[in-house]
N, C-alpha and C. Protein backbone atom coordinates (compact mmCIF):
# COMPACT_ATOMS: atom_id res chain seq x y z
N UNK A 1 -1.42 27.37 4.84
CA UNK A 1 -0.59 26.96 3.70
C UNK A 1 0.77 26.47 4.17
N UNK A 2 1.79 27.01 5.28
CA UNK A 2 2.50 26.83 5.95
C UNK A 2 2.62 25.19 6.15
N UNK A 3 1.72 24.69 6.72
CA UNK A 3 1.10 23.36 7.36
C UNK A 3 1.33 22.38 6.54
N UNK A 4 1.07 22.99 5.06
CA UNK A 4 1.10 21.62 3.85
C UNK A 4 2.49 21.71 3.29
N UNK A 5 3.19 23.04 3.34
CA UNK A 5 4.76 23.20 2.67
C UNK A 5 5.52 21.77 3.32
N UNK A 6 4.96 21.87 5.41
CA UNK A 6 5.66 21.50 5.95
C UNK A 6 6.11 20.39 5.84
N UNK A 7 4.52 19.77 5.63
CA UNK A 7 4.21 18.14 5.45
C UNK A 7 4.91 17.62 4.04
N UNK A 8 4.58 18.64 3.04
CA UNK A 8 5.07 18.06 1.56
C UNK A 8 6.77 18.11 1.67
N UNK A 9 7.40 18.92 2.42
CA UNK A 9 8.66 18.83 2.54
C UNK A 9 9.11 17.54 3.53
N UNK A 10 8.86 17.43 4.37
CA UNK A 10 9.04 16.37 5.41
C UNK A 10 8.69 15.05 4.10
N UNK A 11 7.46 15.08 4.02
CA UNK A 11 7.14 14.00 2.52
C UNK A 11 8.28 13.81 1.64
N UNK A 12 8.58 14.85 0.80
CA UNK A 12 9.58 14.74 -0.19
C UNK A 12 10.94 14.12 0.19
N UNK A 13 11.18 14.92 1.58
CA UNK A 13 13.18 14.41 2.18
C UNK A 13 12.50 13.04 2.79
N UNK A 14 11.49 12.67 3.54
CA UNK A 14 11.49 11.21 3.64
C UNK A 14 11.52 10.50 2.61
N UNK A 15 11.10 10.63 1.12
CA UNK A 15 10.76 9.65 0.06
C UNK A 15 12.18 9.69 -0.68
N UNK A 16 12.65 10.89 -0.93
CA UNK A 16 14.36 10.70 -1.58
C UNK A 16 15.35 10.12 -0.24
N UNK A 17 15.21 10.28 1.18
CA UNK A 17 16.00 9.36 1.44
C UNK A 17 15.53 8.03 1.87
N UNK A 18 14.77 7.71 1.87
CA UNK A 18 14.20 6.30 1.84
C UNK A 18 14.75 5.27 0.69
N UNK A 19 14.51 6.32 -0.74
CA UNK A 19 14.82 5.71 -2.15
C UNK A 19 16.44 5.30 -2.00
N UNK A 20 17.08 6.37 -1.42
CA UNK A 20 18.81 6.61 -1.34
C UNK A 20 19.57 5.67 -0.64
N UNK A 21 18.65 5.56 0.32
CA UNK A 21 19.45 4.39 1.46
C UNK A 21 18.19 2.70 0.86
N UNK A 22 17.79 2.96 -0.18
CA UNK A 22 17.09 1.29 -0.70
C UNK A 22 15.97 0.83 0.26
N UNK A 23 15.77 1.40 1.15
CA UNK A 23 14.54 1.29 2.16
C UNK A 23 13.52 0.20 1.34
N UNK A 24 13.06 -0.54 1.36
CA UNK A 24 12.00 -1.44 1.12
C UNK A 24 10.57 -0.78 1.00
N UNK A 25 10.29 -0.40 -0.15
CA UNK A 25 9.40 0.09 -0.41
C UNK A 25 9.59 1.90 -0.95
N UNK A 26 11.09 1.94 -0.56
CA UNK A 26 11.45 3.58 -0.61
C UNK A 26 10.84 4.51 -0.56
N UNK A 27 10.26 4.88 -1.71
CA UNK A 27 10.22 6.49 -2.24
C UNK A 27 8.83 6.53 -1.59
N UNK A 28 8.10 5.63 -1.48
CA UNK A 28 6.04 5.77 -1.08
C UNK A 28 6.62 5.43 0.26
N UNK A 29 7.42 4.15 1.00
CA UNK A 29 6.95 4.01 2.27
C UNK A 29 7.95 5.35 3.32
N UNK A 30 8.93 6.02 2.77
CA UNK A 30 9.65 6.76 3.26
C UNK A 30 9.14 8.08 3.07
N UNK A 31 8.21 8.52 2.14
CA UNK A 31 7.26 9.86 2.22
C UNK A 31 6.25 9.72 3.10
N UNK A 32 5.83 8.63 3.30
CA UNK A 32 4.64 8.40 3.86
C UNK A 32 5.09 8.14 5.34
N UNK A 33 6.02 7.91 5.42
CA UNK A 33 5.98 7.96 7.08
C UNK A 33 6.80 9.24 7.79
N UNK A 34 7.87 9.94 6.94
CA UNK A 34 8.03 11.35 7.33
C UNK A 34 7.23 12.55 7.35
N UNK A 35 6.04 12.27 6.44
CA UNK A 35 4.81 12.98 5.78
C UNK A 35 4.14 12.94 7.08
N UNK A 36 3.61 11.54 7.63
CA UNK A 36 3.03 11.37 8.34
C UNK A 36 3.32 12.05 9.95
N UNK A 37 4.62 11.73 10.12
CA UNK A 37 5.07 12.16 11.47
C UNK A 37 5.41 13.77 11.59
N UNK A 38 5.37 14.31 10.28
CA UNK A 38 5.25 15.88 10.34
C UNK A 38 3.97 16.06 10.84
N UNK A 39 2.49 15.34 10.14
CA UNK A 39 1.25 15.83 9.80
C UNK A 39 0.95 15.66 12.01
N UNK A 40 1.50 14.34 12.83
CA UNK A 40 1.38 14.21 13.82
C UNK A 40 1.85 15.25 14.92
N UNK A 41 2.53 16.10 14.23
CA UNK A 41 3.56 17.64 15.08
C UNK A 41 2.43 18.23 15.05
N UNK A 42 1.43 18.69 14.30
CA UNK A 42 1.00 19.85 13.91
C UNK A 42 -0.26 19.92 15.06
N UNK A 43 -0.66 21.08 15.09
CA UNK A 43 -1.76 21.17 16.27
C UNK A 43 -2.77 20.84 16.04
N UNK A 44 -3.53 20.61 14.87
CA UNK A 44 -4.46 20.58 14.12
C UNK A 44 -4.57 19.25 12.90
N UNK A 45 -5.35 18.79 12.96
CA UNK A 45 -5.04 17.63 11.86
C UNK A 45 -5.47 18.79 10.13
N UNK A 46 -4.69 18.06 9.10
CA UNK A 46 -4.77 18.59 7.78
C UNK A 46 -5.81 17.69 7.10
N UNK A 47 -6.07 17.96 5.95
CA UNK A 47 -6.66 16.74 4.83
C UNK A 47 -6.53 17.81 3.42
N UNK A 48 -6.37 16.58 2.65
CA UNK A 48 -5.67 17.07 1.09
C UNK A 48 -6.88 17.21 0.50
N UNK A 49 -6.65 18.76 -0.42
CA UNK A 49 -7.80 19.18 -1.11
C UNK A 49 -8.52 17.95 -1.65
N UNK A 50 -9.60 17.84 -2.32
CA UNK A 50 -9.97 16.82 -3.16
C UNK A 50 -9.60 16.71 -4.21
N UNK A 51 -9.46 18.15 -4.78
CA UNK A 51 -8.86 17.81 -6.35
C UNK A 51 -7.62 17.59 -6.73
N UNK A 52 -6.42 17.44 -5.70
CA UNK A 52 -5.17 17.33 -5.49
C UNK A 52 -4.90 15.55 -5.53
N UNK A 53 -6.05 15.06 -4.59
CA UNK A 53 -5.85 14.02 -4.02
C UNK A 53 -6.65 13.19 -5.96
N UNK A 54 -7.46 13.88 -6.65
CA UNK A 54 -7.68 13.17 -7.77
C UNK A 54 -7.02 13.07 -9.05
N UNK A 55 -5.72 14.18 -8.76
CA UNK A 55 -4.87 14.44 -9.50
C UNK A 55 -3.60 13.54 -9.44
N UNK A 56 -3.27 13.40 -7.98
CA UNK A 56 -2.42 11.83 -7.21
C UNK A 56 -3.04 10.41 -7.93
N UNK A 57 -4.61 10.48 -8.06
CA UNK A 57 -4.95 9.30 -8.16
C UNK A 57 -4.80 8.50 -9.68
N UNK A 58 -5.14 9.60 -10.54
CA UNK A 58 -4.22 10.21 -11.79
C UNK A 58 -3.07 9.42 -12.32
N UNK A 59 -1.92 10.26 -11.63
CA UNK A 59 -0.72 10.10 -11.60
C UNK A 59 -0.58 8.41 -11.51
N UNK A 60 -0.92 8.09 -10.18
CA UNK A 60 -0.68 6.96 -10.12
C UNK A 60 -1.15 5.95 -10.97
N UNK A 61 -2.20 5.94 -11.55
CA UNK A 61 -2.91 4.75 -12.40
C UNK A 61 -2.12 5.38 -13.80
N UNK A 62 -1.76 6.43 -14.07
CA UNK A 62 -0.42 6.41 -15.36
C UNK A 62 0.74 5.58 -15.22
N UNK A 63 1.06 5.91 -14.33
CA UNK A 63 2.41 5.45 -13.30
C UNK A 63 2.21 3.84 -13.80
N UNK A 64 1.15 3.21 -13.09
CA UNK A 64 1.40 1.71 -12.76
C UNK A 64 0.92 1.15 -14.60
N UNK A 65 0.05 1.69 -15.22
CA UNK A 65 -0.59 1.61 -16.36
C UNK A 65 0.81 1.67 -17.36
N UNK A 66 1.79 2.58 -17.33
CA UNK A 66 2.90 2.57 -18.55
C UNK A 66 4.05 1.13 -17.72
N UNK A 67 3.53 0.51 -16.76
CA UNK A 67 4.06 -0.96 -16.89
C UNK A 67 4.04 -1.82 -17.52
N UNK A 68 2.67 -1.61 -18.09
CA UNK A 68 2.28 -2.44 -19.34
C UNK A 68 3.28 -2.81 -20.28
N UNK A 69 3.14 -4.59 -20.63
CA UNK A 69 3.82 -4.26 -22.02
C UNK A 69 2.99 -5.58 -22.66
N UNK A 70 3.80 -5.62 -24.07
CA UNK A 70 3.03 -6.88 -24.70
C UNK A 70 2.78 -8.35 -24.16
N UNK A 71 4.28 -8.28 -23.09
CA UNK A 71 4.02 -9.74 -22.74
C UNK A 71 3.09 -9.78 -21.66
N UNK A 72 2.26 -9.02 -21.63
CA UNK A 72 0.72 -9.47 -20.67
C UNK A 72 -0.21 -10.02 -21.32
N UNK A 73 -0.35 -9.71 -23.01
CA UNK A 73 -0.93 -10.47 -23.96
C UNK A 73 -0.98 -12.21 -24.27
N UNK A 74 0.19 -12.20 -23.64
CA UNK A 74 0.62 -13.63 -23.52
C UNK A 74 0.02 -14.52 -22.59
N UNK A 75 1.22 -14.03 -21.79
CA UNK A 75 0.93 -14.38 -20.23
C UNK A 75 -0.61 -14.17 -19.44
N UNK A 76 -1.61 -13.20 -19.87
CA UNK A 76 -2.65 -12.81 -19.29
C UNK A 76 -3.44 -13.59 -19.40
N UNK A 77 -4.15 -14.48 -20.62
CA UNK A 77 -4.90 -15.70 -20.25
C UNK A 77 -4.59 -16.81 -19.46
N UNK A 78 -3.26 -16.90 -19.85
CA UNK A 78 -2.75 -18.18 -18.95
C UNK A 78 -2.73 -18.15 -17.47
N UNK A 79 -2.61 -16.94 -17.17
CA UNK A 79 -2.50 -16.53 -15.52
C UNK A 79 -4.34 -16.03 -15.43
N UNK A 80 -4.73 -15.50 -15.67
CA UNK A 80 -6.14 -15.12 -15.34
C UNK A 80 -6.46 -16.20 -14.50
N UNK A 81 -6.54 -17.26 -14.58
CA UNK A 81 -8.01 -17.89 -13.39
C UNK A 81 -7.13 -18.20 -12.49
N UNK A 82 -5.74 -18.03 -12.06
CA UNK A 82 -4.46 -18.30 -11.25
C UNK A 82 -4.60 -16.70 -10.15
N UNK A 83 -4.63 -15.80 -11.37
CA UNK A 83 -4.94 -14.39 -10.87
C UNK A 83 -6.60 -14.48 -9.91
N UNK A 84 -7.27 -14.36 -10.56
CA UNK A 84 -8.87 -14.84 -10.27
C UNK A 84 -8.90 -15.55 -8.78
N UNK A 85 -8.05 -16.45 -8.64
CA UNK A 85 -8.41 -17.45 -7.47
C UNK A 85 -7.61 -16.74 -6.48
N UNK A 86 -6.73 -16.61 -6.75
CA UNK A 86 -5.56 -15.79 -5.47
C UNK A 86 -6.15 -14.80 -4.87
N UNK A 87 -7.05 -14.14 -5.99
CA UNK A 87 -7.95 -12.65 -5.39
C UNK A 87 -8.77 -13.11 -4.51
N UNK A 88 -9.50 -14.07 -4.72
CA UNK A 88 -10.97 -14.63 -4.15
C UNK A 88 -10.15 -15.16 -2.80
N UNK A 89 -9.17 -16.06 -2.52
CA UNK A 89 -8.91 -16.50 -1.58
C UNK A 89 -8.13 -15.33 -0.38
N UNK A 90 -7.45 -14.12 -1.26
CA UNK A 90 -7.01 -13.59 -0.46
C UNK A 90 -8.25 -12.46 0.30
N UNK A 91 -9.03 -12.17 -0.68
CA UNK A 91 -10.01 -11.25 0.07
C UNK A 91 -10.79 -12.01 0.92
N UNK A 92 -11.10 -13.43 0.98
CA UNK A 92 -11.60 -14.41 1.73
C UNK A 92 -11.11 -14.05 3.09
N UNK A 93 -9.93 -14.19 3.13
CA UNK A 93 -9.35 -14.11 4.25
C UNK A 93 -9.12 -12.58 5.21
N UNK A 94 -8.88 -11.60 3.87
CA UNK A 94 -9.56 -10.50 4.28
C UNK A 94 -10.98 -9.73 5.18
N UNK A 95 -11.87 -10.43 4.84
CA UNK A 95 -12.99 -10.75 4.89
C UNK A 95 -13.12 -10.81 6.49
N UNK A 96 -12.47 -12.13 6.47
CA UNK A 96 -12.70 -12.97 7.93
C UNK A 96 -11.11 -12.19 8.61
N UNK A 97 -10.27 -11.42 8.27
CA UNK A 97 -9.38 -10.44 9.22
C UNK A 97 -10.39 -9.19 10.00
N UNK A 98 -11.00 -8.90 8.46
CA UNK A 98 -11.77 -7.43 8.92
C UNK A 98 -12.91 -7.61 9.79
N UNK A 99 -13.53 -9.02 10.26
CA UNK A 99 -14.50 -9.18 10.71
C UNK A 99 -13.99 -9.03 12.20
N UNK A 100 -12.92 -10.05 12.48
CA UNK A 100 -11.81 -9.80 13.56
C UNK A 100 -11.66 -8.80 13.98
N UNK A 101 -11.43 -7.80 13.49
CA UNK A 101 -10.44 -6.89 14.17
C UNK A 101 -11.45 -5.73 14.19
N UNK A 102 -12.73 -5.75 13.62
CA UNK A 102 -13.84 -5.40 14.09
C UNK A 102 -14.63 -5.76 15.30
N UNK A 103 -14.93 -6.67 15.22
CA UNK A 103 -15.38 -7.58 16.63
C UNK A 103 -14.62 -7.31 17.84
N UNK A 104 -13.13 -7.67 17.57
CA UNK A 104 -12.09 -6.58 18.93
C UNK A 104 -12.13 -5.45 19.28
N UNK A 105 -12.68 -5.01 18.20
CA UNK A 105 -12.77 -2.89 18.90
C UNK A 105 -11.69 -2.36 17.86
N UNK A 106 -11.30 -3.27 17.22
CA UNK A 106 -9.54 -2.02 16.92
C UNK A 106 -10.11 -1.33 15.96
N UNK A 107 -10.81 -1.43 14.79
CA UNK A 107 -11.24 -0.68 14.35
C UNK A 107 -12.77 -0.75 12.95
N UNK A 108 -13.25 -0.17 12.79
CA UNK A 108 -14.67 -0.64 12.11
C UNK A 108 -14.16 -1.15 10.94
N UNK A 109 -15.13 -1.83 10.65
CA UNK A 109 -15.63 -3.07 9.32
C UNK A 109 -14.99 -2.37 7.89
N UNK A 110 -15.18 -1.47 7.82
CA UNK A 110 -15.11 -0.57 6.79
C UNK A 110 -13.25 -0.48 6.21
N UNK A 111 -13.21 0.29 7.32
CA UNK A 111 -11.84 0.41 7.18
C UNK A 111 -10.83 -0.86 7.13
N UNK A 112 -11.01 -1.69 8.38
CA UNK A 112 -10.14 -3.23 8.09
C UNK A 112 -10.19 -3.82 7.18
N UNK A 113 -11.56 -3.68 5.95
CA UNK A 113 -11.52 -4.45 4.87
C UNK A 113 -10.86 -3.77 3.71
N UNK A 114 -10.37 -2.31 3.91
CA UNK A 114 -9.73 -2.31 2.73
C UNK A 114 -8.19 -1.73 3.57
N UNK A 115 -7.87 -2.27 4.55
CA UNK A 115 -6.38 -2.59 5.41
C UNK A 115 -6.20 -4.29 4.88
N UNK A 116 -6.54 -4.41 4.79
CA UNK A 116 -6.43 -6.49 4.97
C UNK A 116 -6.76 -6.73 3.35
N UNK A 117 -7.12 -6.07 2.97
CA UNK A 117 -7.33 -6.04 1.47
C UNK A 117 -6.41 -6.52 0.50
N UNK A 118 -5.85 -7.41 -0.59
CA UNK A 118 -4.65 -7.59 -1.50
C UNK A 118 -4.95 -6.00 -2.19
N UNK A 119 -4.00 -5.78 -2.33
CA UNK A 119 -4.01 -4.27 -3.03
C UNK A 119 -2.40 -3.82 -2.70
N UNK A 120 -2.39 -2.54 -3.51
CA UNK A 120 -1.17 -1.75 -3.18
C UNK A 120 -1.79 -0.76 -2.23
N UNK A 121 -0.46 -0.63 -1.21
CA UNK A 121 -0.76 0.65 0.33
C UNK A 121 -1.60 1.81 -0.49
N UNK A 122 -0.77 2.39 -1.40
CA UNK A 122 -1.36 4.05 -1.73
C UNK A 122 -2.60 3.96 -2.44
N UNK A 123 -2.70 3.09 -3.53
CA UNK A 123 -4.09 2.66 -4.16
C UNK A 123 -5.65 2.73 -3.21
N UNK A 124 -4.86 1.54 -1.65
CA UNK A 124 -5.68 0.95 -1.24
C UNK A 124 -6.04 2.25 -0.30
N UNK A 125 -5.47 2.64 0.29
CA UNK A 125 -5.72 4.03 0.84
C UNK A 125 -6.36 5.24 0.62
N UNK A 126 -5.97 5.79 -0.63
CA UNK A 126 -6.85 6.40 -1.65
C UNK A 126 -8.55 5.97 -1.75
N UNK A 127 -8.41 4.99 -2.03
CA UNK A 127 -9.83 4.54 -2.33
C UNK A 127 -10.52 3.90 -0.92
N UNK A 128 -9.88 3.94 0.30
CA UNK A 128 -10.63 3.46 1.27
C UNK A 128 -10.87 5.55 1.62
N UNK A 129 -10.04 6.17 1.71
CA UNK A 129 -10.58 7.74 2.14
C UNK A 129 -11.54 7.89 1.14
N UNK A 130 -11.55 8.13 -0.15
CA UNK A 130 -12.54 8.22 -0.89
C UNK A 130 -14.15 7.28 -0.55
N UNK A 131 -13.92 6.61 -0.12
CA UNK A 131 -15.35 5.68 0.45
C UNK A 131 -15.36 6.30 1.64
N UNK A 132 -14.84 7.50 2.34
CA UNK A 132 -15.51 7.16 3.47
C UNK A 132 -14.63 6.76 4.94
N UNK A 133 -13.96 5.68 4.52
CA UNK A 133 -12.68 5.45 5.89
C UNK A 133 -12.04 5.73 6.03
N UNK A 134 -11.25 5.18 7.10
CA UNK A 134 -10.04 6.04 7.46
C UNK A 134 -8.54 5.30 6.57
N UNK A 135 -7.96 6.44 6.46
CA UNK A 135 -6.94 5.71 4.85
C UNK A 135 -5.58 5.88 5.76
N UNK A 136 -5.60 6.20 6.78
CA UNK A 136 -4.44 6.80 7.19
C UNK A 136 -4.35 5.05 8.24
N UNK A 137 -5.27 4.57 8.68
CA UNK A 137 -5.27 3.13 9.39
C UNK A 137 -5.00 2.01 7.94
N UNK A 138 -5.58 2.37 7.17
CA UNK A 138 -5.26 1.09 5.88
C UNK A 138 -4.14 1.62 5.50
N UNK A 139 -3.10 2.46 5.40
CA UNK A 139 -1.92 2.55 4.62
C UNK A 139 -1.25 2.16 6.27
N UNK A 140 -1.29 2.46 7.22
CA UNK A 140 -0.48 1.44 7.99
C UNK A 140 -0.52 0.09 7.93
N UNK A 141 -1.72 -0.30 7.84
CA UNK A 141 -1.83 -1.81 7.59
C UNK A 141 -1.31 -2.22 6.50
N UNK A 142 -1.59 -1.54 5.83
CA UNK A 142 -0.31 -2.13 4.11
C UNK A 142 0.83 -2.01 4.52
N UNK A 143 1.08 -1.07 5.45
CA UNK A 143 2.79 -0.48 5.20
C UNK A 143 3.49 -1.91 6.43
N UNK A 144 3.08 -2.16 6.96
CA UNK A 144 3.06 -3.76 7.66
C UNK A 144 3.26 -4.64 7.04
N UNK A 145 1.90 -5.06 6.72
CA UNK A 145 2.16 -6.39 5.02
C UNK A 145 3.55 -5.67 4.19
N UNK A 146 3.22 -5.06 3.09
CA UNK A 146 4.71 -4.75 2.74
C UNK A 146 6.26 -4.98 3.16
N UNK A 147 5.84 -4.22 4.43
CA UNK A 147 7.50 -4.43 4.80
C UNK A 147 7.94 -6.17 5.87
N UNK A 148 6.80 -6.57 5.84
CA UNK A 148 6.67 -8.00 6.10
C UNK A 148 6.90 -8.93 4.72
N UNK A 149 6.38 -8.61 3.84
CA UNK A 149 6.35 -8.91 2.54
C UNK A 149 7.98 -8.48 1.82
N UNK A 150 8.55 -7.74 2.03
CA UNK A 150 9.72 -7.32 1.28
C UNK A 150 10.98 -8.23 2.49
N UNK A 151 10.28 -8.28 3.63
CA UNK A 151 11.27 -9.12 4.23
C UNK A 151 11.54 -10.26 4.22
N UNK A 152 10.42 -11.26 4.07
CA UNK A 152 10.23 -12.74 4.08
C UNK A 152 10.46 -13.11 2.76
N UNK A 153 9.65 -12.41 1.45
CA UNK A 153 9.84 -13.38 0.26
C UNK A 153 11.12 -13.53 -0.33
N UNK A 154 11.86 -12.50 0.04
CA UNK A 154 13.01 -13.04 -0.89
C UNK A 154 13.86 -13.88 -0.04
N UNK A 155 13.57 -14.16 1.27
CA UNK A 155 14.19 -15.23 2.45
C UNK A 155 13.54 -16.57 1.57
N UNK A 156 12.20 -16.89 1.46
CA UNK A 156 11.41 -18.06 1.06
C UNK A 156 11.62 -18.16 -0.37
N UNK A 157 12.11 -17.47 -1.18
CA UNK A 157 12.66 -17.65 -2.67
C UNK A 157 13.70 -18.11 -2.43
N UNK A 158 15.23 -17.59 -1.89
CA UNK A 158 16.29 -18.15 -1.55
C UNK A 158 15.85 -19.55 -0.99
N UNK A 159 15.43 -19.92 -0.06
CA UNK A 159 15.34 -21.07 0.67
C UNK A 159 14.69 -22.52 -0.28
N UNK A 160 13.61 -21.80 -1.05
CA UNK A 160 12.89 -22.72 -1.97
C UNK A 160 14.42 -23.15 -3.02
N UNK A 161 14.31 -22.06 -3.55
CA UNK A 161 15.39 -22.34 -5.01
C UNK A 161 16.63 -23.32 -4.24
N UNK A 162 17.59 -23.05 -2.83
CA UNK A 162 18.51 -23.88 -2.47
C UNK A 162 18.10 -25.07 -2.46
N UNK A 163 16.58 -25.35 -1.87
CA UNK A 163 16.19 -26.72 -1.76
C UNK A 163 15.60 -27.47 -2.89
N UNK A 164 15.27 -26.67 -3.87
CA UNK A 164 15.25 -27.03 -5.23
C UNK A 164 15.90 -27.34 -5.99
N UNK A 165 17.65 -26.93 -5.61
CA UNK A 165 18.83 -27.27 -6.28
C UNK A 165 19.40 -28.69 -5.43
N UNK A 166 18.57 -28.58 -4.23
CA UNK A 166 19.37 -29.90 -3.59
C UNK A 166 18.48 -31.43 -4.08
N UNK A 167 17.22 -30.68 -4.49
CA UNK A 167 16.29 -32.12 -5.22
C UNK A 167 17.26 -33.00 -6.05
């Protein structure tokens, strides 16, 4: 019991100071990697009850679900086959990552396809341990994209919009 205080504490002070100092991605990518580097101290590897981890899973689909608002009513047909195609092309490419990096050795089919996956890190993680893989290799691979992603787009938004004002 000791083992999980340790981790959920290390978890918790990584995710409030992650949030505190604006970390990119904060409160999930700053629990998750103090969480993590506690769980790497320990002599023994851990794993989260099951019914804990379905209670997280829970939480979270409330969490992202009270985002909702009316203007998806709107906006949701008009974007659907915009949405639709982005999916298809990005798991495309997914697809042909996970085949890659299978074929190299780094790691099985299984797991790279839901690392390389469009998805959110904790979602995608969740549901790649629940199948079966390893979730702790796909939330690094998100936590990559992400913080690649939180670095570049708002560089390529700035850059677009200046050169859009210079049209």
């Amino acid at each position: 019991m000791e083992k999980y205080l340790f981790v959920v504490a290390a978890g918790v002070a990584g995710g409030l100071a992650a949030a505190k100092a604006n970390v990119p991605g904060g409160a999930v990518v700053g629990a998750m990697l103090f969480s993590g580097v506690a769980a790497m101290t320990l002599s023994q590897p851990i794993t989260m009850p099951a019914p804990l981890g379905t209670a997280i899973q829970i939480i979270l689909g409330i969490t992202l679900g009270m985002t909702f608002d009316r203007s998806f009513l709107a906006l949701g047909p008009k974007a659907l086959p915009l949405a639709i195609l982005s999916t298809i092309i990005l798991l495309a490419v997914a697809v042909g990552m996970a085949f890659l990096a299978s074929k190299m050795g780094l790691v099985d089919f299984g797991t790279a396809l839901f690392g390389f996956s469009p998805g959110g890190m904790s979602g995608m993680a969740i549901l790649a341990q629940s199948e079966g893989q390893k979730g702790s290799i796909v939330a690094f691979f998100h936590t990559v994209r992400i913080f690649t992603l939180f670095l570049m787009v708002p560089i390529i938004v700035r850059i677009v919009l200046y050169l859009h004002r210079k049209i």
